[in-house]
PDB file of N, CA and C in Angstrom:
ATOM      1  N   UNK A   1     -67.060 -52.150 -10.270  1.00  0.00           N
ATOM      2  CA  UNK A   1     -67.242 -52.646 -11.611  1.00  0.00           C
ATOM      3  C   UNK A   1     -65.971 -52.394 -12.431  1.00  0.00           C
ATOM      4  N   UNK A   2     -65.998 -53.392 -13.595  1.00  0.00           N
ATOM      5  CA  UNK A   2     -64.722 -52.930 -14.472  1.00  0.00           C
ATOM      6  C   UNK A   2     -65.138 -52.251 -15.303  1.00  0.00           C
ATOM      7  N   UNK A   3     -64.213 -51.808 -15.904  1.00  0.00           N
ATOM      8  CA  UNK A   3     -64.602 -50.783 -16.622  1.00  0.00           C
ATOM      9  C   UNK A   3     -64.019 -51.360 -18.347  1.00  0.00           C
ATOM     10  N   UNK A   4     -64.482 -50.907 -19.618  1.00  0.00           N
ATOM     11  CA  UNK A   4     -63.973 -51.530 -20.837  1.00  0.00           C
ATOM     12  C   UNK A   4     -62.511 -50.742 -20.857  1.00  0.00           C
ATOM     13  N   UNK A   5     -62.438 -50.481 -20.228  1.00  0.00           N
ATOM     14  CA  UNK A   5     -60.925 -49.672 -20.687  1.00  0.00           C
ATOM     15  C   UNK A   5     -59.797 -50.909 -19.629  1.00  0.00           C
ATOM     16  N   UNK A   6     -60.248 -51.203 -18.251  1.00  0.00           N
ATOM     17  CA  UNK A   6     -59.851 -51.796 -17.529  1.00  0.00           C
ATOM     18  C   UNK A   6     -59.277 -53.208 -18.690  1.00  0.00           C
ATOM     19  N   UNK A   7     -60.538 -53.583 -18.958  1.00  0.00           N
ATOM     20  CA  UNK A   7     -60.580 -54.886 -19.718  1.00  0.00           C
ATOM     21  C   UNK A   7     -59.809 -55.052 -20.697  1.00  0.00           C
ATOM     22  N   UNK A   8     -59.622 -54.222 -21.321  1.00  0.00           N
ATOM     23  CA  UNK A   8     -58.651 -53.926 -22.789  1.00  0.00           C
ATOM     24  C   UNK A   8     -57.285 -53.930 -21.900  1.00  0.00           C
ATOM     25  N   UNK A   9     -56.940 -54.096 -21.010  1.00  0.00           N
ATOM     26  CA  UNK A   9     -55.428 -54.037 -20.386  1.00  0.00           C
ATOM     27  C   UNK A   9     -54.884 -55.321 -20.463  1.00  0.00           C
ATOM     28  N   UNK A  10     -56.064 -55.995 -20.088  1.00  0.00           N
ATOM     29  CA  UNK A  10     -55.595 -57.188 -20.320  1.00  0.00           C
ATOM     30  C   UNK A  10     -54.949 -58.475 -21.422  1.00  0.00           C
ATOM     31  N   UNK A  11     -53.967 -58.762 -21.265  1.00  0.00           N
ATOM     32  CA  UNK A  11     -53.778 -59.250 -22.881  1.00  0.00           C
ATOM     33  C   UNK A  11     -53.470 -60.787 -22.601  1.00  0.00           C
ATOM     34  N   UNK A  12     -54.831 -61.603 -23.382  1.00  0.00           N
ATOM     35  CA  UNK A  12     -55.080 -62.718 -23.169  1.00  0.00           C
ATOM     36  C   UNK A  12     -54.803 -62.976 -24.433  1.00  0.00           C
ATOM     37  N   UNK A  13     -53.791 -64.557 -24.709  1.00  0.00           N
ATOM     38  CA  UNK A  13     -53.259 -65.040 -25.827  1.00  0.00           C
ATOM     39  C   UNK A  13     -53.516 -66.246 -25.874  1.00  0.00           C
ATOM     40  N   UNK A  14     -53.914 -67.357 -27.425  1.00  0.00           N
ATOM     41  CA  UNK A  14     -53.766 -68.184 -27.181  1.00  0.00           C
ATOM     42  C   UNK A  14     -52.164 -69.160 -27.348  1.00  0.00           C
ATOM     43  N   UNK A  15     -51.625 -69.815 -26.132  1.00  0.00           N
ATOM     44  CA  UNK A  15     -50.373 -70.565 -26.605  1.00  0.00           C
ATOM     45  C   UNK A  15     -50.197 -72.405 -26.769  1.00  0.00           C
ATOM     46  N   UNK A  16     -49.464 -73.021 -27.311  1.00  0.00           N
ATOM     47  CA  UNK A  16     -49.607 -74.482 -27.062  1.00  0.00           C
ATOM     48  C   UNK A  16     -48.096 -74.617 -26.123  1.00  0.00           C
ATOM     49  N   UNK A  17     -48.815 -75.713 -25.229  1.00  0.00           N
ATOM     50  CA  UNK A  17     -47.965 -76.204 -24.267  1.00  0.00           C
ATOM     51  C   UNK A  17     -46.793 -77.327 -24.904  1.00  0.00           C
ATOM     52  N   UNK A  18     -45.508 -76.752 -24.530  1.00  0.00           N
ATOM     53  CA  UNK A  18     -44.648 -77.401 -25.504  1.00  0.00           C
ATOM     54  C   UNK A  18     -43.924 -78.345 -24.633  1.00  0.00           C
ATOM     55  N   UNK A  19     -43.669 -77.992 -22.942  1.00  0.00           N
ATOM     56  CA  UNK A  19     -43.014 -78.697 -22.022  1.00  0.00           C
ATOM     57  C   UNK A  19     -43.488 -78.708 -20.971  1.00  0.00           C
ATOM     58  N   UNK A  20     -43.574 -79.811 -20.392  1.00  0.00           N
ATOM     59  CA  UNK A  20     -44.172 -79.974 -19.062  1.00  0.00           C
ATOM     60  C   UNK A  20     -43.202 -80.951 -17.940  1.00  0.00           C
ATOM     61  N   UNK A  21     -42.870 -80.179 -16.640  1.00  0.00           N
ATOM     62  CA  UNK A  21     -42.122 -80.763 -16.098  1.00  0.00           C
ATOM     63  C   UNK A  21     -43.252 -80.761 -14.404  1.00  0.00           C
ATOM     64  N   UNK A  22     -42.472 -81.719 -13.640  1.00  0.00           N
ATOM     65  CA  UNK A  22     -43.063 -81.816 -12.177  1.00  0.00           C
ATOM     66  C   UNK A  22     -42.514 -80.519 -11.507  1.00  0.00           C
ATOM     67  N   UNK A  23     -43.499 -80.073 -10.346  1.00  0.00           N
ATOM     68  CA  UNK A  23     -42.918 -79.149  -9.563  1.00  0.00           C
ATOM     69  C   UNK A  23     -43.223 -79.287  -8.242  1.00  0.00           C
ATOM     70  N   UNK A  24     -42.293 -80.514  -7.843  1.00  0.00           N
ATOM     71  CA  UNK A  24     -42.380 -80.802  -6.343  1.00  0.00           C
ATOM     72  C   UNK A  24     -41.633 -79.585  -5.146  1.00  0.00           C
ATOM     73  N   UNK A  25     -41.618 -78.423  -5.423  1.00  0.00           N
ATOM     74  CA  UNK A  25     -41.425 -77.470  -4.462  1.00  0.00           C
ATOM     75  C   UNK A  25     -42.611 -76.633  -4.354  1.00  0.00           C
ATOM     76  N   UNK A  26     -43.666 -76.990  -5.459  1.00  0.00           N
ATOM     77  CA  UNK A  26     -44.729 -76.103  -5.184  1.00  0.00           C
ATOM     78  C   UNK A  26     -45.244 -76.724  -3.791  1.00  0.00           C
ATOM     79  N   UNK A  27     -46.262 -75.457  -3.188  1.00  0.00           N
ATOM     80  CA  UNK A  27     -47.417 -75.747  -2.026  1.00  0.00           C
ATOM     81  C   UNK A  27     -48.633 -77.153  -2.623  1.00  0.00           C
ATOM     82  N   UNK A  28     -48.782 -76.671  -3.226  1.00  0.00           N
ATOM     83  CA  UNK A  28     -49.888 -77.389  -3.771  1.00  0.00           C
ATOM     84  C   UNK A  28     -49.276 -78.260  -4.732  1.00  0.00           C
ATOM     85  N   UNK A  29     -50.137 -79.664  -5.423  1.00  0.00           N
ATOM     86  CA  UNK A  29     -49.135 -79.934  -6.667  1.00  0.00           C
ATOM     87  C   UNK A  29     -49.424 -79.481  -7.909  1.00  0.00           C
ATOM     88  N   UNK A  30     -48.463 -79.137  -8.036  1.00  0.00           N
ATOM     89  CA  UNK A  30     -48.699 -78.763  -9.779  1.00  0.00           C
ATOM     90  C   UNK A  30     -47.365 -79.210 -11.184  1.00  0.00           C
ATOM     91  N   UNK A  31     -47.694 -78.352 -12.038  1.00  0.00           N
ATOM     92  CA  UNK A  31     -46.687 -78.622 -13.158  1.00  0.00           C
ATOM     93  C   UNK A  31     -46.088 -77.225 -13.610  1.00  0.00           C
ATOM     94  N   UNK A  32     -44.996 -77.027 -14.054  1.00  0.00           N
ATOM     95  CA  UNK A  32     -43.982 -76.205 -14.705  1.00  0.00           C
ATOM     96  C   UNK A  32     -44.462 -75.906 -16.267  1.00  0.00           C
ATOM     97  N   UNK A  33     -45.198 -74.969 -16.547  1.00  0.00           N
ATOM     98  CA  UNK A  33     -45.080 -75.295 -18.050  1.00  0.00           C
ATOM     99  C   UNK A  33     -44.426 -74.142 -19.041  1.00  0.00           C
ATOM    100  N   UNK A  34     -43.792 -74.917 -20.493  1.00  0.00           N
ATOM    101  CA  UNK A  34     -43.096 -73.822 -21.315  1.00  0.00           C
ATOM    102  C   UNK A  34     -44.415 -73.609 -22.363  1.00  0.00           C
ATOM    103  N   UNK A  35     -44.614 -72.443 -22.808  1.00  0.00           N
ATOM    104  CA  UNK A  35     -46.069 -72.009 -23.651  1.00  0.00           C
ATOM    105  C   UNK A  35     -45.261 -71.582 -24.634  1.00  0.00           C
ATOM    106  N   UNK A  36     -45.927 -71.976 -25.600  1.00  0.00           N
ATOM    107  CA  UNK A  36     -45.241 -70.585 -27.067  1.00  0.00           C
ATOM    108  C   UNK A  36     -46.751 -69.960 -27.614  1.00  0.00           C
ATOM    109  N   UNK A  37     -46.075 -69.070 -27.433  1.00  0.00           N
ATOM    110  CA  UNK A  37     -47.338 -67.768 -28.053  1.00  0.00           C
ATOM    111  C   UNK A  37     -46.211 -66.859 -28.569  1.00  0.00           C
ATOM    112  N   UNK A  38     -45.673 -67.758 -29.593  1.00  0.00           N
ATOM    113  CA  UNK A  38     -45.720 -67.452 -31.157  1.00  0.00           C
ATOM    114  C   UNK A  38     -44.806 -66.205 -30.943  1.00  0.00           C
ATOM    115  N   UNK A  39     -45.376 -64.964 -31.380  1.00  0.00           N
ATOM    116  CA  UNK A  39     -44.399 -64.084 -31.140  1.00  0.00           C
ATOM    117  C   UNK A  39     -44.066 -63.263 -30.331  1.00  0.00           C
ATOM    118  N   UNK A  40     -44.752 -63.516 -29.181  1.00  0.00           N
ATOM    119  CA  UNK A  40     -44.063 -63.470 -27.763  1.00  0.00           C
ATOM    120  C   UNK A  40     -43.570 -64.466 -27.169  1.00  0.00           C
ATOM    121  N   UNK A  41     -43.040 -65.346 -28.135  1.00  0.00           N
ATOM    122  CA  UNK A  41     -41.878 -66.248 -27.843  1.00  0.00           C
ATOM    123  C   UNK A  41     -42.812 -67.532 -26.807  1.00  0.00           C
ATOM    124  N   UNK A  42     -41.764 -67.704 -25.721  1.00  0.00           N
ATOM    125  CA  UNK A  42     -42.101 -68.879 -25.071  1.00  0.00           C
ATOM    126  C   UNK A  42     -41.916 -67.885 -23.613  1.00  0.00           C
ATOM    127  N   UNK A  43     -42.987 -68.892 -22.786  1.00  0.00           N
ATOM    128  CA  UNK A  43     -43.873 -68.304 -21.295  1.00  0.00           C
ATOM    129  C   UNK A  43     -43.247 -69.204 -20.443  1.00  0.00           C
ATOM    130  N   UNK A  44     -43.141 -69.480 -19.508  1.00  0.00           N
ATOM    131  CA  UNK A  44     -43.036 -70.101 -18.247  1.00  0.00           C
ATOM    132  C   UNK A  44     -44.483 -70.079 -17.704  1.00  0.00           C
ATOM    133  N   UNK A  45     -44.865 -70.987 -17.092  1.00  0.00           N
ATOM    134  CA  UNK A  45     -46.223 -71.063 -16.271  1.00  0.00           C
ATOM    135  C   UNK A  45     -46.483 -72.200 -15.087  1.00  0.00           C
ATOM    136  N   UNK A  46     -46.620 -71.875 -13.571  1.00  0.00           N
ATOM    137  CA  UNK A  46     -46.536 -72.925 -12.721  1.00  0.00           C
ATOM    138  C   UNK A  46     -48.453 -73.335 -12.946  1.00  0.00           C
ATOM    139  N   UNK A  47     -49.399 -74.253 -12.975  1.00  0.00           N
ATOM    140  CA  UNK A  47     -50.480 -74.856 -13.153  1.00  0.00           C
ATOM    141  C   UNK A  47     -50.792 -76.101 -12.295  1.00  0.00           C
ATOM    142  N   UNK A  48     -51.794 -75.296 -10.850  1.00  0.00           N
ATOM    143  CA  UNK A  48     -52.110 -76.784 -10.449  1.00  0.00           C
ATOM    144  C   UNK A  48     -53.171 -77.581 -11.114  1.00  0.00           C
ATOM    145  N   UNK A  49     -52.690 -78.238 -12.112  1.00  0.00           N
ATOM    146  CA  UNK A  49     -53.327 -79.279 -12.768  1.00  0.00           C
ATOM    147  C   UNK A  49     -53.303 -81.113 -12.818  1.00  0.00           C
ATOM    148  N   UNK A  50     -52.674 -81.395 -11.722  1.00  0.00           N
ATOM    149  CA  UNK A  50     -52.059 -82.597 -11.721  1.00  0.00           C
ATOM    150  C   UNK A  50     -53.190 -83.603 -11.779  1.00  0.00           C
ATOM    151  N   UNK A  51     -54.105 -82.960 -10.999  1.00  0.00           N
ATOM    152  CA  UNK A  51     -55.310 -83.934 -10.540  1.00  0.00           C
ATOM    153  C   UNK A  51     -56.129 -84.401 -12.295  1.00  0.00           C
ATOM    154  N   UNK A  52     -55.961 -83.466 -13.133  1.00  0.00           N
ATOM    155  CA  UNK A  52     -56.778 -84.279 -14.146  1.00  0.00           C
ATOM    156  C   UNK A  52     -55.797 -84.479 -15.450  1.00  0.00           C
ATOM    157  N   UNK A  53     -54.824 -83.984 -15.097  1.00  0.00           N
ATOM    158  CA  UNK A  53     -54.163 -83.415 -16.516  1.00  0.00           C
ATOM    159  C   UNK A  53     -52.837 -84.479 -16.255  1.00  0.00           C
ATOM    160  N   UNK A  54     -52.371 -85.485 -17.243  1.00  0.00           N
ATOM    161  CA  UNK A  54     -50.935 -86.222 -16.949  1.00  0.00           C
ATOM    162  C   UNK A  54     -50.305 -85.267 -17.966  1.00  0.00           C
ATOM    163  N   UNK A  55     -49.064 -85.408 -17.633  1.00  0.00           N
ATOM    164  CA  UNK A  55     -47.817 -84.368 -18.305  1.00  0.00           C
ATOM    165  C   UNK A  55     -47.875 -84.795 -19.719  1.00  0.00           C
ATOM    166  N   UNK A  56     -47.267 -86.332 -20.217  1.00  0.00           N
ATOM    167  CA  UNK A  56     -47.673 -86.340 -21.924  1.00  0.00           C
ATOM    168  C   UNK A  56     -48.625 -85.867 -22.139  1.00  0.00           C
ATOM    169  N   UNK A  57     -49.617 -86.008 -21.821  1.00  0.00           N
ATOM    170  CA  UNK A  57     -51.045 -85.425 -22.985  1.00  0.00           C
ATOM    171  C   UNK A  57     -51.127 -84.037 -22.979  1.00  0.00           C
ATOM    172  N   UNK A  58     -49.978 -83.328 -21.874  1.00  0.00           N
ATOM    173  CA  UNK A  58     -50.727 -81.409 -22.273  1.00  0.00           C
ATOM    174  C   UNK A  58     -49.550 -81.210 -23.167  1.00  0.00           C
ATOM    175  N   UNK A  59     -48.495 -81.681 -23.642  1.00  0.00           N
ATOM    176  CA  UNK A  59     -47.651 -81.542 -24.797  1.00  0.00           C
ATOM    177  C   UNK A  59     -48.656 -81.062 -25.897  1.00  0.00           C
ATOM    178  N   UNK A  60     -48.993 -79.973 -26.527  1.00  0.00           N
ATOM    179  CA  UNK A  60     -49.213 -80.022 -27.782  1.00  0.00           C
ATOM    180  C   UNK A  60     -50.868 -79.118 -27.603  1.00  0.00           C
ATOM    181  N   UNK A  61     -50.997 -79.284 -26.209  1.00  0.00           N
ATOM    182  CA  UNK A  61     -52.372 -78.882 -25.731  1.00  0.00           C
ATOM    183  C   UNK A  61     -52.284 -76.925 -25.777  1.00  0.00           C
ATOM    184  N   UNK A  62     -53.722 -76.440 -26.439  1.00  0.00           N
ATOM    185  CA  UNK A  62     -53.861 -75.138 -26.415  1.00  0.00           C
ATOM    186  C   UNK A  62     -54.352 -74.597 -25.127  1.00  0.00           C
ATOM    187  N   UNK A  63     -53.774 -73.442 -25.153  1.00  0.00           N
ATOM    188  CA  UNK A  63     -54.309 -73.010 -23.730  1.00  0.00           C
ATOM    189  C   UNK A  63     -54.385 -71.293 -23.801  1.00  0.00           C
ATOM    190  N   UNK A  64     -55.388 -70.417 -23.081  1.00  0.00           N
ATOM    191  CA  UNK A  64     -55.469 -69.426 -22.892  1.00  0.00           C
ATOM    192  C   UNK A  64     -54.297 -68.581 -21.704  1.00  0.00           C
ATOM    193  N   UNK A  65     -53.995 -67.678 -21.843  1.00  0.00           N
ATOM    194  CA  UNK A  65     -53.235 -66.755 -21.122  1.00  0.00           C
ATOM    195  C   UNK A  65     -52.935 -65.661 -21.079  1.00  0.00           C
ATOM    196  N   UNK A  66     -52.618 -65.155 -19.956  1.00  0.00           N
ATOM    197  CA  UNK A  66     -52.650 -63.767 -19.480  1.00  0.00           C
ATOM    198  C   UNK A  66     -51.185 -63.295 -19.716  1.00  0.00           C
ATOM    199  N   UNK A  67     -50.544 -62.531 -21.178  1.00  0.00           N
ATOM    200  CA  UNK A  67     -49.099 -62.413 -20.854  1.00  0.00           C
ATOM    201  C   UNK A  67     -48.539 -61.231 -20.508  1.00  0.00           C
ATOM    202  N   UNK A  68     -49.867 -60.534 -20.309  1.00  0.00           N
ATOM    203  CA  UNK A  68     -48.495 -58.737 -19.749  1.00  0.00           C
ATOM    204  C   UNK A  68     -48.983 -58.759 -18.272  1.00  0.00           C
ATOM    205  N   UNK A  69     -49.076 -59.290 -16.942  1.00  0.00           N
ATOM    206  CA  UNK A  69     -48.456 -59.437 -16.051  1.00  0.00           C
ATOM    207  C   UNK A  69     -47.054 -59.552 -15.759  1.00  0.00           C
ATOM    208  N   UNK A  70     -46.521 -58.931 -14.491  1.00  0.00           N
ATOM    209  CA  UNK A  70     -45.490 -58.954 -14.414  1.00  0.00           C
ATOM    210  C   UNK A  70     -44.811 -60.460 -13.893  1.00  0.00           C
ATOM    211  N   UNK A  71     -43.287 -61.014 -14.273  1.00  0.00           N
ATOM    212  CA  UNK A  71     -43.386 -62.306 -13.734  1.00  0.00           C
ATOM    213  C   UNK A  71     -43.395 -62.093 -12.075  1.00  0.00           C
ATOM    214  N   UNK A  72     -43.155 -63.404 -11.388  1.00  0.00           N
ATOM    215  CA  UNK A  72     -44.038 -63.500 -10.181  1.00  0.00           C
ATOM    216  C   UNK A  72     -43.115 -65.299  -9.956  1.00  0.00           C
ATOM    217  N   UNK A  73     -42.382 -64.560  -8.829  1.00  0.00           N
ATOM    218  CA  UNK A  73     -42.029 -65.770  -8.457  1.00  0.00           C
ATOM    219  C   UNK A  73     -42.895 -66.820  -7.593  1.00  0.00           C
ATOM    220  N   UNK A  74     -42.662 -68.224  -7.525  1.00  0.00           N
ATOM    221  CA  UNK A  74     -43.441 -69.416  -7.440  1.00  0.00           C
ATOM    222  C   UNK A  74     -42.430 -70.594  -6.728  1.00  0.00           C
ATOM    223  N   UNK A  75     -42.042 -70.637  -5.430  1.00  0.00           N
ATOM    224  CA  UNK A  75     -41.198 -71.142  -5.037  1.00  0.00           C
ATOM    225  C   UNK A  75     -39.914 -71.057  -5.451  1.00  0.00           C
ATOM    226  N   UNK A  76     -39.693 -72.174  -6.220  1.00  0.00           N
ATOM    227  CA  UNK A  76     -37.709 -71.839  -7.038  1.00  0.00           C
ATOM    228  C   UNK A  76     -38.329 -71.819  -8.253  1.00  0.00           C
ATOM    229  N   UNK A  77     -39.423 -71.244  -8.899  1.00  0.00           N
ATOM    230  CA  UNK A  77     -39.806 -70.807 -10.281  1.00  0.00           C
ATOM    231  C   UNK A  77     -40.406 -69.308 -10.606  1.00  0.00           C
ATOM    232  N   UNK A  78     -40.041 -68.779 -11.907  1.00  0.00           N
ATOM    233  CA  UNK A  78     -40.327 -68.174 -12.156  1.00  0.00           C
ATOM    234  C   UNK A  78     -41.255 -67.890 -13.457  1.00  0.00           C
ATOM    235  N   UNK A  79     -42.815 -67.157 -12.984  1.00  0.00           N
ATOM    236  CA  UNK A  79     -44.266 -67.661 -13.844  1.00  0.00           C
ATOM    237  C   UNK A  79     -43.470 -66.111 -14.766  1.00  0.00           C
ATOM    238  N   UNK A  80     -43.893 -66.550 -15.588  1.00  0.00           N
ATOM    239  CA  UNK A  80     -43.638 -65.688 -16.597  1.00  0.00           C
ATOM    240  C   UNK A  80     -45.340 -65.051 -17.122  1.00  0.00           C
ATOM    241  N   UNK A  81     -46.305 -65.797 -16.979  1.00  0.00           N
ATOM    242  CA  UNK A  81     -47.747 -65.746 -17.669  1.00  0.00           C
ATOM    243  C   UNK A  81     -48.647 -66.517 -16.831  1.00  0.00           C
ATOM    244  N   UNK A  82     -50.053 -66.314 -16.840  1.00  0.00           N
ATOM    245  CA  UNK A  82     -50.906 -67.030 -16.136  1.00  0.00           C
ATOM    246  C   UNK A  82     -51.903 -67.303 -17.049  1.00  0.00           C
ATOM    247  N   UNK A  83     -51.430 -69.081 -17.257  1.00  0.00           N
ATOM    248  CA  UNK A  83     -52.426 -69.716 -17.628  1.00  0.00           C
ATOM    249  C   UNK A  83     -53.804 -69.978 -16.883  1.00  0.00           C
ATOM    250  N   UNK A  84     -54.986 -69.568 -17.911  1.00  0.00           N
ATOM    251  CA  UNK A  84     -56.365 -69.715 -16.932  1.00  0.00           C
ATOM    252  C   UNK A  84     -56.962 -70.771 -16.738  1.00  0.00           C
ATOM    253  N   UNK A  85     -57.715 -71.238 -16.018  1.00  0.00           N
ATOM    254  CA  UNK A  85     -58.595 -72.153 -15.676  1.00  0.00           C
ATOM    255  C   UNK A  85     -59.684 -71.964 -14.588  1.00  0.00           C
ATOM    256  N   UNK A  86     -60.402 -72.903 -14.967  1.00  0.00           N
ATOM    257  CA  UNK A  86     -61.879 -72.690 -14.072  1.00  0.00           C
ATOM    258  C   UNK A  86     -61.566 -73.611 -12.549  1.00  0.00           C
ATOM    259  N   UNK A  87     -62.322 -73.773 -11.803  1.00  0.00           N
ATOM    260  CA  UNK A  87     -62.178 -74.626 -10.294  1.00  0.00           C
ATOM    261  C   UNK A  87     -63.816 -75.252 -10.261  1.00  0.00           C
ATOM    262  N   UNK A  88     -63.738 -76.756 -10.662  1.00  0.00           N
ATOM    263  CA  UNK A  88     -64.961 -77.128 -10.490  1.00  0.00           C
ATOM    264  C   UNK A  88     -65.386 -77.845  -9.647  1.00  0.00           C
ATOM    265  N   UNK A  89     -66.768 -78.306  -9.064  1.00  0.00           N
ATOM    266  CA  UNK A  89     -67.265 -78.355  -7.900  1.00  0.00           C
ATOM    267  C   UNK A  89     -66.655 -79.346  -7.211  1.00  0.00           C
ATOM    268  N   UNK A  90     -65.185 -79.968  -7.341  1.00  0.00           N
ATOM    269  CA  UNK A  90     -64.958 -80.486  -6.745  1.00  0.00           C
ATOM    270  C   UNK A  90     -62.896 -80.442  -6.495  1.00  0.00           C
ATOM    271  N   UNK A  91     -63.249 -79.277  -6.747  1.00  0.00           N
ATOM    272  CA  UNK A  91     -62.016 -78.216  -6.606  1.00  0.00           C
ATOM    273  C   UNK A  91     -61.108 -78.617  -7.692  1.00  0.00           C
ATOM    274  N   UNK A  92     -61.183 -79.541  -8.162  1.00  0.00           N
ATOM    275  CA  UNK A  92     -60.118 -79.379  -9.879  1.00  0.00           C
ATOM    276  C   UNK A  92     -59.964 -78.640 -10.580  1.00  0.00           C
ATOM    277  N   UNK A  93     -58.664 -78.383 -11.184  1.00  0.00           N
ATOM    278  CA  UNK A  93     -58.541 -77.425 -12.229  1.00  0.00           C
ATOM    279  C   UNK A  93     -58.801 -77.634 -13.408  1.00  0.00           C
ATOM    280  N   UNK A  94     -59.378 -76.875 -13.959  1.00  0.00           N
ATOM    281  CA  UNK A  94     -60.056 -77.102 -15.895  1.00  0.00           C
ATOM    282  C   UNK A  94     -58.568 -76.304 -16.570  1.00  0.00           C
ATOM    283  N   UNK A  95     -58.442 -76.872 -17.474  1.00  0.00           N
ATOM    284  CA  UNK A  95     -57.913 -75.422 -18.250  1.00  0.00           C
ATOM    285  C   UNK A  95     -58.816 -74.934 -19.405  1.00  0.00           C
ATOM    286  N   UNK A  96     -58.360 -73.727 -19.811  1.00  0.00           N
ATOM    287  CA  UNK A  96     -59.123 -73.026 -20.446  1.00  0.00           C
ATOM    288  C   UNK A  96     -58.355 -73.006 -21.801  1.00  0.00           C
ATOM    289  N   UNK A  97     -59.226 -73.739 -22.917  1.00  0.00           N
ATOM    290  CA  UNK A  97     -58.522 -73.477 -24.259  1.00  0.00           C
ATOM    291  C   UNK A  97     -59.292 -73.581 -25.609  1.00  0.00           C
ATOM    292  N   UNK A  98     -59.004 -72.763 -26.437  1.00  0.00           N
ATOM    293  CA  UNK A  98     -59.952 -73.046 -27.489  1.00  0.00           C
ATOM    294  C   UNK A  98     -60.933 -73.795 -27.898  1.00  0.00           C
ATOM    295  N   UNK A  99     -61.789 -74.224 -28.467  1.00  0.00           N
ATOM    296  CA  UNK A  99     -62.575 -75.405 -28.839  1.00  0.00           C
ATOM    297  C   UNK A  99     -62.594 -75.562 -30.452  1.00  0.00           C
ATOM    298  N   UNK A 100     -61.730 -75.149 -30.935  1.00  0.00           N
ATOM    299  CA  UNK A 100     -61.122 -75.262 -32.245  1.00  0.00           C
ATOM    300  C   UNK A 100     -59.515 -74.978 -32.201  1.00  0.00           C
ATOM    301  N   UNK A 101     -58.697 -75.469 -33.280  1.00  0.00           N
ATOM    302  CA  UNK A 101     -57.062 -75.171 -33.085  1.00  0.00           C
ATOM    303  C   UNK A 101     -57.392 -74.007 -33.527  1.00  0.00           C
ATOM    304  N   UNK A 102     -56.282 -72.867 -32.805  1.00  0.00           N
ATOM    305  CA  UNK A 102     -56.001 -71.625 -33.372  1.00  0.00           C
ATOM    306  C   UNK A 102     -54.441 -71.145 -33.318  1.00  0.00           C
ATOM    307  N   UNK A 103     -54.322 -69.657 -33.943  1.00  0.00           N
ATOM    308  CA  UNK A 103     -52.753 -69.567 -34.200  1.00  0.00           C
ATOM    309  C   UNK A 103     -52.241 -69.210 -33.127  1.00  0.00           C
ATOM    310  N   UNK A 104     -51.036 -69.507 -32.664  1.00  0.00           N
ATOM    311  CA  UNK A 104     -50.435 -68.892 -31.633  1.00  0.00           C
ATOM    312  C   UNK A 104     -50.132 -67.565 -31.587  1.00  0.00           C
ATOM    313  N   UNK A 105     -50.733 -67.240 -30.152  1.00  0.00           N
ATOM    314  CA  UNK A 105     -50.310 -65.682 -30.021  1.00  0.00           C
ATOM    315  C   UNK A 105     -51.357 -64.840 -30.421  1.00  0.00           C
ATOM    316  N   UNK A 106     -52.609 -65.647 -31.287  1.00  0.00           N
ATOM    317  CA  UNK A 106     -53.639 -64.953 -31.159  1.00  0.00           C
ATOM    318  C   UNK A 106     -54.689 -64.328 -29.981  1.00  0.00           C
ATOM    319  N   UNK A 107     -54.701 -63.242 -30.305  1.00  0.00           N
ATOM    320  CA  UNK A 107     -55.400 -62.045 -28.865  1.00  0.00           C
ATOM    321  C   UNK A 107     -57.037 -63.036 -29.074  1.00  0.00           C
ATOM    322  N   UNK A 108     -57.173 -62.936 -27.464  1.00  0.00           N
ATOM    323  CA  UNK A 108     -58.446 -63.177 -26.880  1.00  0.00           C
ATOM    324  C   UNK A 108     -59.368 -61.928 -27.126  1.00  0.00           C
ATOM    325  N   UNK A 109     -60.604 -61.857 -27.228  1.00  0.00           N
ATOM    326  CA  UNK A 109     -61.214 -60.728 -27.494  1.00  0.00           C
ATOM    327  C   UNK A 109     -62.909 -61.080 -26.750  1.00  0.00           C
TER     328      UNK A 109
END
């Protein structure tokens, strides 16, 4: 079990996706993304999202994330943060993001 102390380690932020590029060296396909969460600046994040998500429309899109992990290289990239998402029954990726706009860099709780 976790424990609430465990849980509090974690520091989940919300950021908006400001750049989105292809990342044809990943295993799987996915996208490159730049996050700003505000005043922890801007994130790097690799996201296999290709299957539902086209690159213009996550411009501008909110998203949840994990930013005190350590980075973690990703083929010839480097994840700075892990953006979350769900896997639904037909193995796609959701992302996970507010259901109202909120400020950047605001803590998940």
């Amino acid at each position: 079990m976790l424990s609430w102390d465990d849980f509090a380690k974690v520091d989940m932020r919300v950021g908006t996706i400001v750049e989105v590029y292809d990342f044809p060296q990943a295993r799987k396909p996915a996208y490159q993304l730049l996050v700003n969460f505000w005043d922890l600046g801007l994130k790097k994040s690799s996201a296999q999202i290709t299957s539902l998500y086209e690159k213009e429309l996550l411009i501008g899109k909110q998203v949840i994330g994990v930013v005190n992990f350590p980075p973690k290289q990703i083929a010839t990239f480097m994840s700075e943060c892990l953006v979350l998402w769900l896997v639904d029954d037909t193995d796609d990726v959701i992302l996970l993001s507010p259901d109202l706009p909120a400020q950047n860099g605001q803590k998940v709780a």
